[in-house]
N, C-alpha and C. Protein backbone atom coordinates (compact mmCIF):
# COMPACT_ATOMS: atom_id res chain seq x y z
N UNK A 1 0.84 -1.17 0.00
CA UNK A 1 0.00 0.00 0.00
C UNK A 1 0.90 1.24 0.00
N UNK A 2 0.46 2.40 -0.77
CA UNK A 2 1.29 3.50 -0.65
C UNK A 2 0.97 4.44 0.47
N UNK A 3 2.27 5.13 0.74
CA UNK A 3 1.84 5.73 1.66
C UNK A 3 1.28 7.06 1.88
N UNK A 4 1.14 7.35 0.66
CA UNK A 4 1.26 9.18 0.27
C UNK A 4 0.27 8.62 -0.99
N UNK A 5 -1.09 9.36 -0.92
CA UNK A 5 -1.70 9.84 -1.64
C UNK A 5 -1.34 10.20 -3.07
N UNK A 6 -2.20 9.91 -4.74
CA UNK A 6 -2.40 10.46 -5.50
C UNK A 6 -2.54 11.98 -5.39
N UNK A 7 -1.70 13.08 -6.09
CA UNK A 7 -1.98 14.36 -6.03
C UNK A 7 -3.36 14.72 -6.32
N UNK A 8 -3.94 15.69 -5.64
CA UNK A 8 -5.14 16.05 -6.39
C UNK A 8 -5.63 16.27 -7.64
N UNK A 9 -4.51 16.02 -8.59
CA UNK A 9 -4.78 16.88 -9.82
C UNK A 9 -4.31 15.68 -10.81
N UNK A 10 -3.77 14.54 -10.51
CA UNK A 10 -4.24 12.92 -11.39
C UNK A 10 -5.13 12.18 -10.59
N UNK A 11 -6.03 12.15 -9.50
CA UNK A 11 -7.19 12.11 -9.44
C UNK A 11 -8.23 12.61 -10.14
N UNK A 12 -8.09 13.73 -10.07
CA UNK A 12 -9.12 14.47 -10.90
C UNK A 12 -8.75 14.08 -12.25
N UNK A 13 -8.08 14.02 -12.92
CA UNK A 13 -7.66 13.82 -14.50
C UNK A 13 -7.76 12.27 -15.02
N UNK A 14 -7.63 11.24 -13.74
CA UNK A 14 -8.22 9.80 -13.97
C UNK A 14 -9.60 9.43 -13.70
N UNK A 15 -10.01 10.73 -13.12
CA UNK A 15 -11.71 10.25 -12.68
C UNK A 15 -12.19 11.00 -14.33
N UNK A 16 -11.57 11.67 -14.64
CA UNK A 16 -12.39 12.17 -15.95
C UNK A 16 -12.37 11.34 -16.70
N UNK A 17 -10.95 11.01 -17.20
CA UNK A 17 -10.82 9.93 -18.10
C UNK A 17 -11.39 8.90 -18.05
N UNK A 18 -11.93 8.01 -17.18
CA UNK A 18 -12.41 6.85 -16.61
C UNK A 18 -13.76 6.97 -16.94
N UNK A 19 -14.09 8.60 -16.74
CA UNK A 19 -15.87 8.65 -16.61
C UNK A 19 -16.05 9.35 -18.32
N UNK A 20 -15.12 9.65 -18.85
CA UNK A 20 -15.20 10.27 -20.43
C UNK A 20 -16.49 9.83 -21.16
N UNK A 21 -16.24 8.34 -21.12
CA UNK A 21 -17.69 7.56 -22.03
C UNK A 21 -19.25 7.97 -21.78
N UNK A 22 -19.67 8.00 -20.12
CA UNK A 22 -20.71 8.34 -19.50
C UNK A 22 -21.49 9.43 -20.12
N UNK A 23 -22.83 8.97 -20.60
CA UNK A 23 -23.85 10.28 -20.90
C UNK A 23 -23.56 11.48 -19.95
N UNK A 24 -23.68 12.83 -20.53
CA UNK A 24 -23.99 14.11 -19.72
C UNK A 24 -25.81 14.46 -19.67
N UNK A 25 -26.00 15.29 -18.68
CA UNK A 25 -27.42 15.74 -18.80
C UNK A 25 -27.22 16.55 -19.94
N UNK A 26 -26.71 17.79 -19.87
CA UNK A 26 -26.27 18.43 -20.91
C UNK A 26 -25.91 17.93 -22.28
N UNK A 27 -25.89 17.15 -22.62
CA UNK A 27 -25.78 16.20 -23.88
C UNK A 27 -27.12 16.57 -24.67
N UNK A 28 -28.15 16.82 -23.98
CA UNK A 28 -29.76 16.02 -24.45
C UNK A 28 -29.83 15.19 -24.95
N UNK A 29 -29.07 14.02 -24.52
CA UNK A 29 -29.02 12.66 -24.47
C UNK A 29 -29.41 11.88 -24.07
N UNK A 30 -29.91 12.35 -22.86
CA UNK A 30 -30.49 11.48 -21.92
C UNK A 30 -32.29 11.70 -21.84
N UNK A 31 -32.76 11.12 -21.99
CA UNK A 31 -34.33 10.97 -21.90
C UNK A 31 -35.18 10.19 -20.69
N UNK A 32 -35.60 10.21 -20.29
CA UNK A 32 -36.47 9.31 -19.62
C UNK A 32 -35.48 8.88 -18.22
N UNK A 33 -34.23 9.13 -18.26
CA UNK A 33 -34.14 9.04 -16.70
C UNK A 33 -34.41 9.27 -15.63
N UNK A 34 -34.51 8.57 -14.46
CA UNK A 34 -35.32 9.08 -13.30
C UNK A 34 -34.07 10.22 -12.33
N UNK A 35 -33.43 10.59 -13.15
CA UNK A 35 -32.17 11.48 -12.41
C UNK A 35 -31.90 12.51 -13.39
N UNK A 36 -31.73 13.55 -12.60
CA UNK A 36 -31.43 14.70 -13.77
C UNK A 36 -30.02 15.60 -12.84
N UNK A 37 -29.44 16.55 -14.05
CA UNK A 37 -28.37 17.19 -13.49
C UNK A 37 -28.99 18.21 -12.11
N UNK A 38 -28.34 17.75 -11.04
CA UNK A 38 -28.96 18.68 -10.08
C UNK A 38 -28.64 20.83 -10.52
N UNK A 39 -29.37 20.66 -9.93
CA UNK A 39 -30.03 22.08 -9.36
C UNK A 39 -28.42 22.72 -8.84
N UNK A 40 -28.54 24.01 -9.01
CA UNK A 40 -27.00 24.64 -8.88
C UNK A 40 -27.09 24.74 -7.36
N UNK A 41 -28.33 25.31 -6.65
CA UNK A 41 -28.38 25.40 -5.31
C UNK A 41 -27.96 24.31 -4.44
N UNK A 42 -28.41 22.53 -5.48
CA UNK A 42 -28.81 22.07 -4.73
C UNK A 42 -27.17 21.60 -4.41
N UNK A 43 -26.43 21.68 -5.65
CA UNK A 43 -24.99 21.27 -5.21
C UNK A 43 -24.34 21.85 -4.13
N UNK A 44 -24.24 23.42 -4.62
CA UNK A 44 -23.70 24.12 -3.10
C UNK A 44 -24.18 23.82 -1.92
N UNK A 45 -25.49 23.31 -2.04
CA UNK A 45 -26.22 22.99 -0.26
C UNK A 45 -25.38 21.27 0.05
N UNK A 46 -25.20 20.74 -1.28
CA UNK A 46 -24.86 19.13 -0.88
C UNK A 46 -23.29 19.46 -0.15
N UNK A 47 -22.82 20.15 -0.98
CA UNK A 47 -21.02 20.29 -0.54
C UNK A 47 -20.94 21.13 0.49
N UNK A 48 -21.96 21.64 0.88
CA UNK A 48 -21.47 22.60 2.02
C UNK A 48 -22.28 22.17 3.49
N UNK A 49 -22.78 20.74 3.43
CA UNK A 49 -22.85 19.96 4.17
C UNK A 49 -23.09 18.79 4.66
N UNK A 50 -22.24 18.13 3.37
CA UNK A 50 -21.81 16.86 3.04
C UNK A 50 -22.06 16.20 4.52
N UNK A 51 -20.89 17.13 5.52
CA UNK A 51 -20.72 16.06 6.80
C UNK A 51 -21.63 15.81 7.75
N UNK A 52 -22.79 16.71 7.26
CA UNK A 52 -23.87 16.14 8.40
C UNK A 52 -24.33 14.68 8.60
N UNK A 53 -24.60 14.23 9.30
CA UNK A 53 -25.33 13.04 9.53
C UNK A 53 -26.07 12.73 9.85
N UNK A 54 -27.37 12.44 9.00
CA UNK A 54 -28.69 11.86 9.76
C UNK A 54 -28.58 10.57 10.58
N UNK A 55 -27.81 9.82 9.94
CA UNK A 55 -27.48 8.89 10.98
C UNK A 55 -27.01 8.91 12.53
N UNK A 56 -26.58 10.04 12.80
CA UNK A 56 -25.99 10.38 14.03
C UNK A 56 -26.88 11.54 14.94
N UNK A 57 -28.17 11.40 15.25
CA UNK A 57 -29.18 12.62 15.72
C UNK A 57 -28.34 12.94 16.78
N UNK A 58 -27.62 12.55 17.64
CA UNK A 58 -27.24 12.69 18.76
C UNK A 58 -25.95 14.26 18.32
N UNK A 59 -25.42 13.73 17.93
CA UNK A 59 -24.40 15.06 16.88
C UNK A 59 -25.08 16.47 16.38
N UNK A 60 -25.86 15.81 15.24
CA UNK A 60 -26.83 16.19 14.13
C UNK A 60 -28.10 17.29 14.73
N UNK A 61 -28.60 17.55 15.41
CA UNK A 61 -29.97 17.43 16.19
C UNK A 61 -31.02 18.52 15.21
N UNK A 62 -29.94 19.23 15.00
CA UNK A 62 -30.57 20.44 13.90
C UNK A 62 -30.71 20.18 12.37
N UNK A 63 -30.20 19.26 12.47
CA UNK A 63 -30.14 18.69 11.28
C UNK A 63 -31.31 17.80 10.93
N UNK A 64 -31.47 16.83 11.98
CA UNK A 64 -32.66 15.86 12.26
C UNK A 64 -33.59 16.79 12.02
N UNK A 65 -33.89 17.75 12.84
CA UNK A 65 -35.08 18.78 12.92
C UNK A 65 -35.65 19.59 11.90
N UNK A 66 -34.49 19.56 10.69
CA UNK A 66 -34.90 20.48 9.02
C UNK A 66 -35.62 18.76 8.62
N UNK A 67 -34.64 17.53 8.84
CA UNK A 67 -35.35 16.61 7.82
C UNK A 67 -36.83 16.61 8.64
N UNK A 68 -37.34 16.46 9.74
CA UNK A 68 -38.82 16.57 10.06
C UNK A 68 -39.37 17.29 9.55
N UNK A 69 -39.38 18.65 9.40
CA UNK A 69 -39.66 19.94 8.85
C UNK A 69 -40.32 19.93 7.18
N UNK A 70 -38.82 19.13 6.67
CA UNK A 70 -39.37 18.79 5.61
C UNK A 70 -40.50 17.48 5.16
N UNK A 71 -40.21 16.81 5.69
CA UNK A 71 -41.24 15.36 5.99
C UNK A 71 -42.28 16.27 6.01
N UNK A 72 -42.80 16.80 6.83
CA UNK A 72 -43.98 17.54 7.55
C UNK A 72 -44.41 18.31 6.12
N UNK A 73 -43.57 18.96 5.46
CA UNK A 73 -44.17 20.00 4.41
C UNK A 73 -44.41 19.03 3.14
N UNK A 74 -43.66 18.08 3.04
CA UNK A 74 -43.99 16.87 2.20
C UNK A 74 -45.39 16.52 2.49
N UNK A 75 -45.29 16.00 3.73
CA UNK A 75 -46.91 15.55 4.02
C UNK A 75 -47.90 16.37 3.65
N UNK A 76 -47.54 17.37 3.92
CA UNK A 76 -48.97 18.95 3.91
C UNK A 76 -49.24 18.92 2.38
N UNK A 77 -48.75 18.54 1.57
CA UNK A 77 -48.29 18.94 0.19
C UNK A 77 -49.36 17.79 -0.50
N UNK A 78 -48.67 16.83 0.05
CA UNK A 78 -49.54 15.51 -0.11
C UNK A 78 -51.07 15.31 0.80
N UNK A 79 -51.40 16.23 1.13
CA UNK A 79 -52.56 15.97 2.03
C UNK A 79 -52.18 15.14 3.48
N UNK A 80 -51.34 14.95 3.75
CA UNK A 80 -51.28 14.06 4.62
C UNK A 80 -51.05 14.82 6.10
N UNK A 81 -51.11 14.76 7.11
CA UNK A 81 -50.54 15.89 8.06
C UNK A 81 -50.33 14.99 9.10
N UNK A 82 -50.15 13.36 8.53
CA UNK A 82 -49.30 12.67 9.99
C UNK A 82 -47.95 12.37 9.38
N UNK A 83 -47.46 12.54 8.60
CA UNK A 83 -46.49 12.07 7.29
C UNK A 83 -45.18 12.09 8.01
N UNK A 84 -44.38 10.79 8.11
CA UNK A 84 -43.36 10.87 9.01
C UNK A 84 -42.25 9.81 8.20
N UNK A 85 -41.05 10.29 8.21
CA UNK A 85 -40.34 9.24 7.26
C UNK A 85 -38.63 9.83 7.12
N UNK A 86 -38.05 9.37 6.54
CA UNK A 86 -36.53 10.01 6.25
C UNK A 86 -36.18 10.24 4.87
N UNK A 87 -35.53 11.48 5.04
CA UNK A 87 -34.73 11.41 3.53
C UNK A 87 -33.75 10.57 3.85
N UNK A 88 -33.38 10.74 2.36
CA UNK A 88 -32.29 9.31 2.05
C UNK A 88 -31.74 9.49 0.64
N UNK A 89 -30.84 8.43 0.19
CA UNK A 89 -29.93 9.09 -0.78
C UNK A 89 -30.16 8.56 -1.77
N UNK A 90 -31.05 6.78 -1.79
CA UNK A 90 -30.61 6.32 -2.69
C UNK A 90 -32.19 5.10 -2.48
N UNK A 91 -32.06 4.35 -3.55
CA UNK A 91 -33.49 3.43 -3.42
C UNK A 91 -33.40 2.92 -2.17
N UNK A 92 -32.10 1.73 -2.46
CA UNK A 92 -31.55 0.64 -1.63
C UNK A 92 -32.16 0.73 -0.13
N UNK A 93 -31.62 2.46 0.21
CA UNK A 93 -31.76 2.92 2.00
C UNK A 93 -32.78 3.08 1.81
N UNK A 94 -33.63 3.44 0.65
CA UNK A 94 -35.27 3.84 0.81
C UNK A 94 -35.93 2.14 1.03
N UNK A 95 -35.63 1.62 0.33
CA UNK A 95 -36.32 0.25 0.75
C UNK A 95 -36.13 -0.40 1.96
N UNK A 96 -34.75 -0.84 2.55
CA UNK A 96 -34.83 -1.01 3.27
C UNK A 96 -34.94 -0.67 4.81
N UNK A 97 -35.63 1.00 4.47
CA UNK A 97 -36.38 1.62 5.76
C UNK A 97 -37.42 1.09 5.79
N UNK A 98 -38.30 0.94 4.22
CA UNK A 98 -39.38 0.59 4.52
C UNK A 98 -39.52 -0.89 5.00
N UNK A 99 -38.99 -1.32 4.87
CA UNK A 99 -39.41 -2.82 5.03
C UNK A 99 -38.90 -2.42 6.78
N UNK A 100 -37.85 -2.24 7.16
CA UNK A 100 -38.08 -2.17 8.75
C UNK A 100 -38.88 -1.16 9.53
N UNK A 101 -39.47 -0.42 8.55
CA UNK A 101 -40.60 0.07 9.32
C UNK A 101 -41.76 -0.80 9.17
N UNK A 102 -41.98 -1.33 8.32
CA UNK A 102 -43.02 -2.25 7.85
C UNK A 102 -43.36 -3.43 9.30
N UNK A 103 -41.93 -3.90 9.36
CA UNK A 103 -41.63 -4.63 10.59
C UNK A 103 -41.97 -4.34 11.61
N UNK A 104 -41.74 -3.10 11.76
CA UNK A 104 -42.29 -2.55 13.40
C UNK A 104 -43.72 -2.16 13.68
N UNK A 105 -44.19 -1.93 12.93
CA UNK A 105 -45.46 -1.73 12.39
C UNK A 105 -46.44 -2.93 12.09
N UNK A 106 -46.06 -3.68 12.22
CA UNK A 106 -46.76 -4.69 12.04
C UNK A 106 -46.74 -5.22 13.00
N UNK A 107 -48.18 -5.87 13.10
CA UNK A 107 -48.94 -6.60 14.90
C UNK A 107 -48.45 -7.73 14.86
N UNK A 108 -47.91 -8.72 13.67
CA UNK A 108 -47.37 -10.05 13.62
C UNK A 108 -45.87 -10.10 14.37
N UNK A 109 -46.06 -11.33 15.13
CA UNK A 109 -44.15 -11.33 15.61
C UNK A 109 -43.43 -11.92 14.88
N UNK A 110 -44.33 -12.77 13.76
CA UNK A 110 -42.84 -13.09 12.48
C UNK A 110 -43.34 -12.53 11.02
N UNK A 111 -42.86 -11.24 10.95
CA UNK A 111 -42.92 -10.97 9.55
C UNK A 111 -42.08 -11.98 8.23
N UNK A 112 -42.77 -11.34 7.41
CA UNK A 112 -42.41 -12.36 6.34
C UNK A 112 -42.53 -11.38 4.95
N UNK A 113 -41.09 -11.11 4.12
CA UNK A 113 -41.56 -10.33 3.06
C UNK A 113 -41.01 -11.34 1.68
N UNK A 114 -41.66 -11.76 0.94
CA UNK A 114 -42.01 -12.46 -0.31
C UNK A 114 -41.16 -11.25 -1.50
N UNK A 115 -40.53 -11.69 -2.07
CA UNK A 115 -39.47 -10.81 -3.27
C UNK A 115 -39.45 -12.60 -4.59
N UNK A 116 -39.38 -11.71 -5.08
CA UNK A 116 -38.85 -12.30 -6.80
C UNK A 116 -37.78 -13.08 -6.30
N UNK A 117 -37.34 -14.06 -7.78
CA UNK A 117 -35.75 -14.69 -7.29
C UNK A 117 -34.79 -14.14 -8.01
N UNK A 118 -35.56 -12.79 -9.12
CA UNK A 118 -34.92 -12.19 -9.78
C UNK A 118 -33.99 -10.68 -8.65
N UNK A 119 -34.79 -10.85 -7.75
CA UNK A 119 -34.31 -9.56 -6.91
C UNK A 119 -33.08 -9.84 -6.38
């Protein structure tokens, strides 16, 4: 293993190269994906607080308290005004909240969730 880091600047020049092939949004190439080039705001808000952690409320607390906030205005939006849930980054963590909320939520003591064998 080395001990000293790639410079910043053949990182950056091998992540390009590597990712060269990859559709751009900007292309208008892309159609029908369920992902689009984010929002300029939304980048500066991602990088300028990357290190929060919802995972960590105990740290986080103010942080926890915008994702309720937003849940809550989600819900209102949706008609809903008990609407309680987490953001999240990606399907994977979205599914498997639900299914352990599903779990807890449920009056049975042995859940049981049925999936494809393709899954």
């Amino acid at each position: 293993m080395q001990d000293e880091g790639m410079p910043q600047s053949l990182v950056l020049k091998e992540l390009e190269s590597r990712l060269s092939n990859d559709f751009t949004y900007s292309s208008g190439r892309i159609i029908g994906s369920m992902c689009t080039s984010p929002h300029p705001l939304a980048k500066k808000v991602y990088t300028r607080f990357l290190d929060k952690n919802l995972g960590d409320s105990g740290l986080f607390p103010a942080t926890v308290n915008l994702e309720k906030e937003t849940i809550s205005m989600l819900g209102t939006m949706l008609s809903n005004s008990r609407a309680f849930g987490h953001i999240v980054t990606g399907g994977t963590e979205a599914n498997t909240l639900a299914l352990w909320t599903a779990k807890k939520l449920s009056k049975k003591n042995h859940c049981e969730v049925i999936v494809p064998i393709s899954a």
